[in-house]
C-alpha atoms as a PDB file:
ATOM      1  CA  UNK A   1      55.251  61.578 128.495  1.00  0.00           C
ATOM      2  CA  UNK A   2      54.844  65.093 129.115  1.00  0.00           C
ATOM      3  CA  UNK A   3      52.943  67.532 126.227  1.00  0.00           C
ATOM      4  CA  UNK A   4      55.860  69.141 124.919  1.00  0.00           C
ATOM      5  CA  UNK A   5      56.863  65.863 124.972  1.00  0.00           C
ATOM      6  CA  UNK A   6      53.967  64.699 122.967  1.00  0.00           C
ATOM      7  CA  UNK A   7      54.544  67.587 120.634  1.00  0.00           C
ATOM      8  CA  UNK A   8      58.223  67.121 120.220  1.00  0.00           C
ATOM      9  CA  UNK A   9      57.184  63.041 119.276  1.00  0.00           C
ATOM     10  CA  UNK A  10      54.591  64.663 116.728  1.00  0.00           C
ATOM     11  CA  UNK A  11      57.217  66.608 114.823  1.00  0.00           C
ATOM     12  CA  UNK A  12      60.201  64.710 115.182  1.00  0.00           C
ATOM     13  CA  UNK A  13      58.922  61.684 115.145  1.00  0.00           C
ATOM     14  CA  UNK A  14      61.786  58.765 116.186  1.00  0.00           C
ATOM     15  CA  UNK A  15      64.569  61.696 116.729  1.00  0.00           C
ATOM     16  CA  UNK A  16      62.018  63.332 119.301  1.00  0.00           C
ATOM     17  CA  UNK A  17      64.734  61.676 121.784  1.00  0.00           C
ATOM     18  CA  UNK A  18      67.403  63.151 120.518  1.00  0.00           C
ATOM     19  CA  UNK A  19      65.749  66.717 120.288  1.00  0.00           C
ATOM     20  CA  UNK A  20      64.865  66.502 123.475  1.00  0.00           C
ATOM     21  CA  UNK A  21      68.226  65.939 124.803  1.00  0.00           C
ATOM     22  CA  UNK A  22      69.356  69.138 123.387  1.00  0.00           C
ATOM     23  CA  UNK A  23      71.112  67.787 120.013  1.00  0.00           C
ATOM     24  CA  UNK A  24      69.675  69.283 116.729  1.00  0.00           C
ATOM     25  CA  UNK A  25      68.006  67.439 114.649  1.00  0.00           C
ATOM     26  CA  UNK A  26      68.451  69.827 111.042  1.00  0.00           C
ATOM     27  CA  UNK A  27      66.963  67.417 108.811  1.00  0.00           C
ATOM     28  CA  UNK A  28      63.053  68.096 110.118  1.00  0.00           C
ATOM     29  CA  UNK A  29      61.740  70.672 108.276  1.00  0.00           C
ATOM     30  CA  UNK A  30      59.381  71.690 111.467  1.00  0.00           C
ATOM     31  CA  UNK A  31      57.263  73.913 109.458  1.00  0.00           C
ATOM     32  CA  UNK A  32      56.659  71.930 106.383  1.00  0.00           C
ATOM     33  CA  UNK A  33      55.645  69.403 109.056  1.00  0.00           C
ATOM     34  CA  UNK A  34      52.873  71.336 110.522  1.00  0.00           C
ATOM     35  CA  UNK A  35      51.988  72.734 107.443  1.00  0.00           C
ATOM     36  CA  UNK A  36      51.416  69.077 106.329  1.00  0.00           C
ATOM     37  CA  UNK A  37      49.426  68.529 109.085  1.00  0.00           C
ATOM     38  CA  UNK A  38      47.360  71.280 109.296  1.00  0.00           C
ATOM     39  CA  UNK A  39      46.605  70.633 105.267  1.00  0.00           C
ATOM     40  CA  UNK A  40      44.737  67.613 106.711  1.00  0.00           C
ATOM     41  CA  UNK A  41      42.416  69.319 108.435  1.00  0.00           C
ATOM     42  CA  UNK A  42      39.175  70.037 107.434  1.00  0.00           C
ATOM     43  CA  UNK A  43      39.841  73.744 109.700  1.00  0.00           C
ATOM     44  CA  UNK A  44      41.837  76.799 109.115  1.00  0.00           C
ATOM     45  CA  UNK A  45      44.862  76.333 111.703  1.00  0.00           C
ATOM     46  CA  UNK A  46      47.079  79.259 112.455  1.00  0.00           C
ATOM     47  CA  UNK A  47      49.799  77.016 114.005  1.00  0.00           C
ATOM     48  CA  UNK A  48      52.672  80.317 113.342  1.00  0.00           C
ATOM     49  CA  UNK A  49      50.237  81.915 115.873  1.00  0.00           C
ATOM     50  CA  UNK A  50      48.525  79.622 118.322  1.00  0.00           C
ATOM     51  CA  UNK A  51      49.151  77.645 120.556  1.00  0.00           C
ATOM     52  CA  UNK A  52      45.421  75.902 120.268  1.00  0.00           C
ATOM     53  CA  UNK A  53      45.909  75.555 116.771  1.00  0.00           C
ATOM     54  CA  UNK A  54      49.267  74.166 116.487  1.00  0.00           C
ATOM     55  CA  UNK A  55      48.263  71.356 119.255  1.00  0.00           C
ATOM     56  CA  UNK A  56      45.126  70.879 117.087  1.00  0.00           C
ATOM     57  CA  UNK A  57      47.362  70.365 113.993  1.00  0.00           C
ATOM     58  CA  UNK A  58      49.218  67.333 115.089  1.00  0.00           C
ATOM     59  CA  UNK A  59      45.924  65.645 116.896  1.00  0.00           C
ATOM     60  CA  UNK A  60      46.870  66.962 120.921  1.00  0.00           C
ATOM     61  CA  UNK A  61      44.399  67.428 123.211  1.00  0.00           C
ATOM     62  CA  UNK A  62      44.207  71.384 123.070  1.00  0.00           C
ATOM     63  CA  UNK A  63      41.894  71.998 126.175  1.00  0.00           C
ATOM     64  CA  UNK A  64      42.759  74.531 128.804  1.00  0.00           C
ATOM     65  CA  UNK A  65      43.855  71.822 131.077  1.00  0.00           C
ATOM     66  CA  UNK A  66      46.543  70.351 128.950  1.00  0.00           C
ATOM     67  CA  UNK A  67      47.472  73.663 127.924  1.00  0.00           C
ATOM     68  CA  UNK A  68      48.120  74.463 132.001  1.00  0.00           C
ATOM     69  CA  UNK A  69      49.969  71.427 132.241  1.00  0.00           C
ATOM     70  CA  UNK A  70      52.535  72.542 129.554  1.00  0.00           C
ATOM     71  CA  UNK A  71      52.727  75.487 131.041  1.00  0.00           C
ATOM     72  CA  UNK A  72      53.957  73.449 133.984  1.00  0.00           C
ATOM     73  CA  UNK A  73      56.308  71.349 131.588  1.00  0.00           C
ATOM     74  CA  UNK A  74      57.864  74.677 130.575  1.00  0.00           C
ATOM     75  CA  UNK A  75      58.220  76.308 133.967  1.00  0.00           C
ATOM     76  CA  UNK A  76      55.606  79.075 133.293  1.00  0.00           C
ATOM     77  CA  UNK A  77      55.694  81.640 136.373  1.00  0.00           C
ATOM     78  CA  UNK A  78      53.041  83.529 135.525  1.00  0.00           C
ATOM     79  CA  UNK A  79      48.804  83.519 136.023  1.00  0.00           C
ATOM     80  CA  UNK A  80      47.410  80.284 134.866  1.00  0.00           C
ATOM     81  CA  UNK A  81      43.954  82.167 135.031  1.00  0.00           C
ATOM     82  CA  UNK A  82      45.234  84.415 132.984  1.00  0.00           C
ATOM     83  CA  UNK A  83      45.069  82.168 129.522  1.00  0.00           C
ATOM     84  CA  UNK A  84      45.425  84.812 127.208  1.00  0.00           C
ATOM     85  CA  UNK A  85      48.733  85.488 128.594  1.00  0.00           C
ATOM     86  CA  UNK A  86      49.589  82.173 129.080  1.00  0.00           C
ATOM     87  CA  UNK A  87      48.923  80.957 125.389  1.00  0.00           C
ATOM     88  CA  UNK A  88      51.158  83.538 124.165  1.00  0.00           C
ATOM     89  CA  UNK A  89      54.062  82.828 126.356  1.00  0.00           C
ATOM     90  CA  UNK A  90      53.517  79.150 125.448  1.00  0.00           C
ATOM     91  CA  UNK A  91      53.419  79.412 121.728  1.00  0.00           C
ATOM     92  CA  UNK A  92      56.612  81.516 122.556  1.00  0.00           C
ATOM     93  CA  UNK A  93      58.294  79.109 124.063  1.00  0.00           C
ATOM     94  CA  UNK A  94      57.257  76.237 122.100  1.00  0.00           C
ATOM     95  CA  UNK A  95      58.528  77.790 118.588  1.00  0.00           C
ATOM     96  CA  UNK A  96      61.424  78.819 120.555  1.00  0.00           C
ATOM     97  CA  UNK A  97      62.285  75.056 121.698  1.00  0.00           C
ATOM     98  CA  UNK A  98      61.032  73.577 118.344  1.00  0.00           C
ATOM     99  CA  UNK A  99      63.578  76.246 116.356  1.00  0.00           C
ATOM    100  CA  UNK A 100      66.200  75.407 118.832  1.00  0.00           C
ATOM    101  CA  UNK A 101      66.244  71.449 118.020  1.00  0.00           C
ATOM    102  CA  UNK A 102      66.169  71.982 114.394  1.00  0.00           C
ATOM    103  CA  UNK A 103      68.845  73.905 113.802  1.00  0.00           C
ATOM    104  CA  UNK A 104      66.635  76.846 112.541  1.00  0.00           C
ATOM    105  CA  UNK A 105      65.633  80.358 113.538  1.00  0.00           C
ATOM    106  CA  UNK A 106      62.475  81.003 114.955  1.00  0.00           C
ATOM    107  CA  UNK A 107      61.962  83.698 112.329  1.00  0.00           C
ATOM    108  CA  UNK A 108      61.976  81.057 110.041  1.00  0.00           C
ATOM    109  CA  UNK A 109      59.165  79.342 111.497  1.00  0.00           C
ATOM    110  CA  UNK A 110      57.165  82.014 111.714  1.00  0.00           C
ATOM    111  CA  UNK A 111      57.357  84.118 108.271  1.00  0.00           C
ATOM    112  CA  UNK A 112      54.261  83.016 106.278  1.00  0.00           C
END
């Protein structure tokens, strides 16, 4: 399974499928999810923010080399040396995606 994958099965549980295929899935509140998940933690996780920290909310490996690799999932184009960049363009992308299959804007997933 690829890591957005992974992180689409961490939020969406059994209609990660479905998500995936493009169909939304309305009834997951994705941020009361993650908020969930990073209230579980014994650190402060920025997961409206970070990439690292929203992998580290829902227990994925958040090392540079999985971080590459979804990067690769999600057709980056850009410098993989260049992680800064990278991890913004991935968090991006990944809110993006994760407002797309539930039916919400990203704006809502972001606002604190």
């Amino acid at each position: 399974m690829s890591i957005f994958g992974k992180i689409m099965s961490a939020i969406f549980g059994t209609q990660a499928q479905a998500a995936e295929a493009g169909q939304v899935v309305a009834n997951v509140d994705v941020a009361a999810v993650l908020d969930k998940a990073v209230a579980e933690k014994k650190e402060k996780l920025d997961w409206r923010n970070s990439i690292v920290d929203l992998m580290k909310a829902i227990d994925l490996d958040s090392s540079l080399a999985n971080r590459k690799q979804l990067a690769k999932d999600l057709n980056y184009t850009g410098d993989m040396n260049d992680s800064a960049s990278m991890n913004i363009w991935l968090h991006k992308q990944v809110m993006d995606r994760l407002a797309k299959n539930s039916g919400k804007p990203t704006s809502d997933l972001m606002k604190k």
